[in-house]
Protein backbone atom coordinates (compact mmCIF):
# COMPACT_ATOMS: atom_id res chain seq x y z
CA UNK A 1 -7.83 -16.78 -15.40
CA UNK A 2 -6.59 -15.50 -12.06
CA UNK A 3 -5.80 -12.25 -13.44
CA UNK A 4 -9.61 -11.70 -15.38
CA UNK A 5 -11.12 -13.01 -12.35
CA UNK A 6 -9.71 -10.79 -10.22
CA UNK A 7 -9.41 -7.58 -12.48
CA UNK A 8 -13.31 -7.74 -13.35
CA UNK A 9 -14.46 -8.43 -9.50
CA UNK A 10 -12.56 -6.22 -7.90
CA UNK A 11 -13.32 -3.25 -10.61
CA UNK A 12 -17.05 -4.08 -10.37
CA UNK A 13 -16.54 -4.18 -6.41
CA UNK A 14 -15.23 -0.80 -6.61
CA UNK A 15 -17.89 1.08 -9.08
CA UNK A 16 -21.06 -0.39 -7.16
CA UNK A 17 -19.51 1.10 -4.42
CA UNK A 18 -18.59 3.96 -5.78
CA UNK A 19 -22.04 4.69 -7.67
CA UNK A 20 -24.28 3.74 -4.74
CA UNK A 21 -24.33 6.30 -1.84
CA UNK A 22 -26.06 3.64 0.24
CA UNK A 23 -23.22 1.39 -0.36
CA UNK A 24 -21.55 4.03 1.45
CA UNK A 25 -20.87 2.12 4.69
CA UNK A 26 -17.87 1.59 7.26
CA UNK A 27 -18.12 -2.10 6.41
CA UNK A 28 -18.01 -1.82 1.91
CA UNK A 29 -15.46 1.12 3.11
CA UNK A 30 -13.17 -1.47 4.11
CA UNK A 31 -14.16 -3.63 1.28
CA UNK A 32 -13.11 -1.13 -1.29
CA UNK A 33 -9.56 -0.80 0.10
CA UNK A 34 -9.13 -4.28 -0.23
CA UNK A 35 -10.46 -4.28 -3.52
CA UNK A 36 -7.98 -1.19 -4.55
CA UNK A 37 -5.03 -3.04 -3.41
CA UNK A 38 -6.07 -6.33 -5.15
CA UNK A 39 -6.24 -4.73 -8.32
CA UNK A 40 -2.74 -2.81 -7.47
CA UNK A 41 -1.31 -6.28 -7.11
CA UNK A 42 -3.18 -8.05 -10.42
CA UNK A 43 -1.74 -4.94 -12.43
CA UNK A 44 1.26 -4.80 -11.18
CA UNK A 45 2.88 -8.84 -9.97
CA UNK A 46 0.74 -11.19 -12.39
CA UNK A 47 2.09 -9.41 -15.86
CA UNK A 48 5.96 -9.66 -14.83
CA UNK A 49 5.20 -13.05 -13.23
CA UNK A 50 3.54 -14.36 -16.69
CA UNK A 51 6.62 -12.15 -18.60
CA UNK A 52 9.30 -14.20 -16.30
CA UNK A 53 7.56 -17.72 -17.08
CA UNK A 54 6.82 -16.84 -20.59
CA UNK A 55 9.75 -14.83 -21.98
CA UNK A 56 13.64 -15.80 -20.61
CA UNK A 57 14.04 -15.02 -17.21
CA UNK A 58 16.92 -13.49 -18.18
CA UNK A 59 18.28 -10.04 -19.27
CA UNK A 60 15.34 -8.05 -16.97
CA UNK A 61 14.02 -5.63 -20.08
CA UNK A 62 12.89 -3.20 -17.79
CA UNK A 63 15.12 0.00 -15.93
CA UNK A 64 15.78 -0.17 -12.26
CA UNK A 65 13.01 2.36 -11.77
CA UNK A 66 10.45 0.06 -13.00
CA UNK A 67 12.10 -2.36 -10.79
CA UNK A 68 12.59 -0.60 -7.52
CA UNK A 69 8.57 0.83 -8.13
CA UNK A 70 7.14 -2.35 -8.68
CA UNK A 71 8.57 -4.08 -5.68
CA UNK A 72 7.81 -1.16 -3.22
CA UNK A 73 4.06 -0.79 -4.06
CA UNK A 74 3.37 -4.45 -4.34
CA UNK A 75 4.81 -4.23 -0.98
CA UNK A 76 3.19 -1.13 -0.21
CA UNK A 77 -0.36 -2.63 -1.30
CA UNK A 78 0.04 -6.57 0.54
CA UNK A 79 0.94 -4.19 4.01
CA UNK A 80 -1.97 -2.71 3.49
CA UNK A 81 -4.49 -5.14 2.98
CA UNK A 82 -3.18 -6.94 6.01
CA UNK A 83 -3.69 -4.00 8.20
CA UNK A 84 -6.82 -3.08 6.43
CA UNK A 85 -7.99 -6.56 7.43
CA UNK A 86 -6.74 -6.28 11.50
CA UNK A 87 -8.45 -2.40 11.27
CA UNK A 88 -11.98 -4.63 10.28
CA UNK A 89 -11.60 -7.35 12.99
CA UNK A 90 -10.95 -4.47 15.73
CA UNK A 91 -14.42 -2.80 14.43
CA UNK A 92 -15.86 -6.19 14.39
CA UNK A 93 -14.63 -6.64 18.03
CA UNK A 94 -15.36 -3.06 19.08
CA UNK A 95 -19.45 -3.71 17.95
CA UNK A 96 -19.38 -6.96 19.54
CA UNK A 97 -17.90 -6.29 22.69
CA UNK A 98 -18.18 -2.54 23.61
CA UNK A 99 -20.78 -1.46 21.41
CA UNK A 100 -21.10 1.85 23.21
CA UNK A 101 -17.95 2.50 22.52
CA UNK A 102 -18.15 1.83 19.13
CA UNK A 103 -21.06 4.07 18.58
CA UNK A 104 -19.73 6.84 20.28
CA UNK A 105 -17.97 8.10 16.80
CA UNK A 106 -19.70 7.84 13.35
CA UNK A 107 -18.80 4.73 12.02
CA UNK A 108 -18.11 5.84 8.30
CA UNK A 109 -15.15 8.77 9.56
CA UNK A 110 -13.66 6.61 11.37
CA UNK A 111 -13.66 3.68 8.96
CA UNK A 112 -12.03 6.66 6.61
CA UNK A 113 -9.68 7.86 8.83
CA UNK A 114 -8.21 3.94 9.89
CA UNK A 115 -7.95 3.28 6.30
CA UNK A 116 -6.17 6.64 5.39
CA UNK A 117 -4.13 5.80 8.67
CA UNK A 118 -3.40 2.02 7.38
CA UNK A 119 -2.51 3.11 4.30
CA UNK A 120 0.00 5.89 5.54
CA UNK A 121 1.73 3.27 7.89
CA UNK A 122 1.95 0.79 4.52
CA UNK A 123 3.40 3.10 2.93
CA UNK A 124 5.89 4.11 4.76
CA UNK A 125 6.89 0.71 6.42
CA UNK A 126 7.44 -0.32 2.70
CA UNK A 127 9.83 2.00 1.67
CA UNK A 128 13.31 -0.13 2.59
CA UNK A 129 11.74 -2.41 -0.14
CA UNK A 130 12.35 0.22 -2.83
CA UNK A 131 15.47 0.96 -1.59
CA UNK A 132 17.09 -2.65 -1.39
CA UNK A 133 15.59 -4.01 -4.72
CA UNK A 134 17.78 -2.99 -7.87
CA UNK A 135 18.90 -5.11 -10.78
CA UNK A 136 21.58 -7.63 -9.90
CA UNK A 137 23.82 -9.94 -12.44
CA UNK A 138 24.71 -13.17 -11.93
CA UNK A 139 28.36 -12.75 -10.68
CA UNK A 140 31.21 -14.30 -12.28
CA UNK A 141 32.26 -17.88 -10.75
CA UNK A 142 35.91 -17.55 -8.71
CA UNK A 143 37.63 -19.78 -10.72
CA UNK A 144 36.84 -17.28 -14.07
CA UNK A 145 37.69 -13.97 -12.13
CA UNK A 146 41.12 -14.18 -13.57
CA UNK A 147 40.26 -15.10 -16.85
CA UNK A 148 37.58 -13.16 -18.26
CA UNK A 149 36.27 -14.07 -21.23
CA UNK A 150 35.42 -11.71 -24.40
CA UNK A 151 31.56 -11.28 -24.52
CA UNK A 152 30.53 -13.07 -21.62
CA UNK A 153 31.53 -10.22 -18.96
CA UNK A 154 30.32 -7.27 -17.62
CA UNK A 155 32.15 -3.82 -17.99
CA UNK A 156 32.92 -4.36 -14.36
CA UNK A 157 34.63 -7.53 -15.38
CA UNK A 158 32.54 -9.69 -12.01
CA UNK A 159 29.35 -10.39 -13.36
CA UNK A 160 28.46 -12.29 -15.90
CA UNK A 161 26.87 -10.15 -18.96
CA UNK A 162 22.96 -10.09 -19.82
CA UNK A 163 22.26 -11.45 -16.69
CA UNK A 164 20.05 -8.50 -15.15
CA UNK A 165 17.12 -9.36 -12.41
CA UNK A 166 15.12 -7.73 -10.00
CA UNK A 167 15.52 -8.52 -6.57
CA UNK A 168 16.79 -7.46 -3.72
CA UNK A 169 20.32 -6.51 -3.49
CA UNK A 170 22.60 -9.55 -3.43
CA UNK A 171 25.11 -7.71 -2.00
CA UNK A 172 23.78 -6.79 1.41
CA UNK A 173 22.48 -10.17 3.22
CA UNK A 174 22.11 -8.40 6.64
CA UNK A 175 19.63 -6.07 5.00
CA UNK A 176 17.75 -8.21 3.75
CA UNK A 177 17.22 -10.47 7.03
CA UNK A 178 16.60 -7.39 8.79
CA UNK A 179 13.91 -6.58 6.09
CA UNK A 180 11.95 -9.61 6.33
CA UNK A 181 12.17 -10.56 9.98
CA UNK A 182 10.43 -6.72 10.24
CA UNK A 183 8.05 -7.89 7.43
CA UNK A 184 6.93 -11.21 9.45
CA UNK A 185 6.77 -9.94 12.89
CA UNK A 186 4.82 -6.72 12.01
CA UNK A 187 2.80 -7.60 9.27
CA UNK A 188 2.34 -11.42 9.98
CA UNK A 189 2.90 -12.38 13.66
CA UNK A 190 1.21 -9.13 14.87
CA UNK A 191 -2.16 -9.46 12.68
CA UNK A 192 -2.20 -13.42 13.40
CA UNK A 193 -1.88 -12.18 17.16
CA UNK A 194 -4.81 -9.22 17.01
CA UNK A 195 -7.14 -12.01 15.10
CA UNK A 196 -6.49 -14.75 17.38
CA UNK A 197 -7.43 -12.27 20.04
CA UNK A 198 -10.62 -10.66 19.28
CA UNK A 199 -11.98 -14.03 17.94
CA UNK A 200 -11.69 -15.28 21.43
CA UNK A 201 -12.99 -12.60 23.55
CA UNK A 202 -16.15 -11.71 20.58
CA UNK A 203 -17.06 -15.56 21.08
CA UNK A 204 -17.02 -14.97 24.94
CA UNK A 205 -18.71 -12.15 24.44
CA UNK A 206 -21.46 -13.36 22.22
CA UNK A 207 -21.50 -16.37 24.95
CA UNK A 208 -22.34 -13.95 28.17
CA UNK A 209 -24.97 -12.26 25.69
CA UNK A 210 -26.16 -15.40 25.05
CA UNK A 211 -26.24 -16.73 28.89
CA UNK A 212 -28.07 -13.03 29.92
């Protein structure tokens, strides 16, 4: 339901946009961004989410490339929406507060050029992600290291066999808290910081407007 849902508003979000020039604004500019990455996100997480609950979880059917791509743009795409959505508040802010400012650059360029910007920064920030996922197996248990048994080992005789799944690699720890400490300062503490920040000073601003 999620998936149908989301697929068939974010699509339609996307080609009245599209097929309207007056649609055309900063504001639905912003809108269709989000709406891109949504739709990166439905095509791309809900299938192999539905696959993993449906079908057995394990061997992963799929090659590491599949892997490794699917974790980097999902990655790629949730970066982006959450600086997509701190690039909106700023305009937001920007109108509110120092609206000549704000006017002194066509709004619809400059919506384009944060997004492109946004995006660019996504990308990049997410590439560690493709690098660090790969398939893992379920290693063999200590106490079987010495005593492998026929059909149930790996050719590298420590991990057990047909137990292949994406995530990130089990083998580097300090990676991977390095990777998502990054992840929630820059893409969660920072945003909930800018938010926090502009709604503050575009209610004190609307307050003084008010008051004048």
């Amino acid at each position: 339901m999620i998936f149908i849902i989301g697929t068939v508003g974010n699509i339609c979000t996307c080609v009245v946009i599209t097929r309207n020039r007056s649609m055309h604004t900063h504001t639905n500019f912003y809108l269709f961004s989000l709406a891109l990455s949504d739709l990166v996100v439905l095509f791309l997480g809900l299938p192999m989410e539905l696959y993993g609950v449906i079908d057995f979880a394990y061997p992963y059917q799929f090659s590491e490339w599949v892997c490794k791509g699917r974790a980097y743009l999902i990655e790629f795409t949730s970066y982006a929406s959450i600086l997509v959505i701190c690039s909106f508040t700023v305009e937001r802010w920007l109108a509110i507060c120092h609206p000549l400012r704000s006017q002194s650059s066509p709004k619809v360029s400059r919506a384009y050029m944060t997004i492109m910007l946004m995006w660019t920064i996504s990308a990049i920030s997410a590439l560690p992600m493709g690098f660090i996922v790969k398939i893992n197996r379920l290693p063999l248990p200590e106490w079987a290291l010495d005593q492998p048994w026929i059909g149930t080992v790996s050719e590298d005789y420590m991990t057990v066999k047909d137990t292949q799944f994406c995530a990130m690699d089990v083998d580097q720890p300090e990676q991977q808290k390095r990777l998502i400490y990054f992840a929630f300062i820059a893409f969660f503490m920072v945003p909930v910081r800018v938010r926090t920040s502009t709604s503050v000073v575009k209610k004190r601003g609307k307050s003084e407007g008010i008051l004048k």
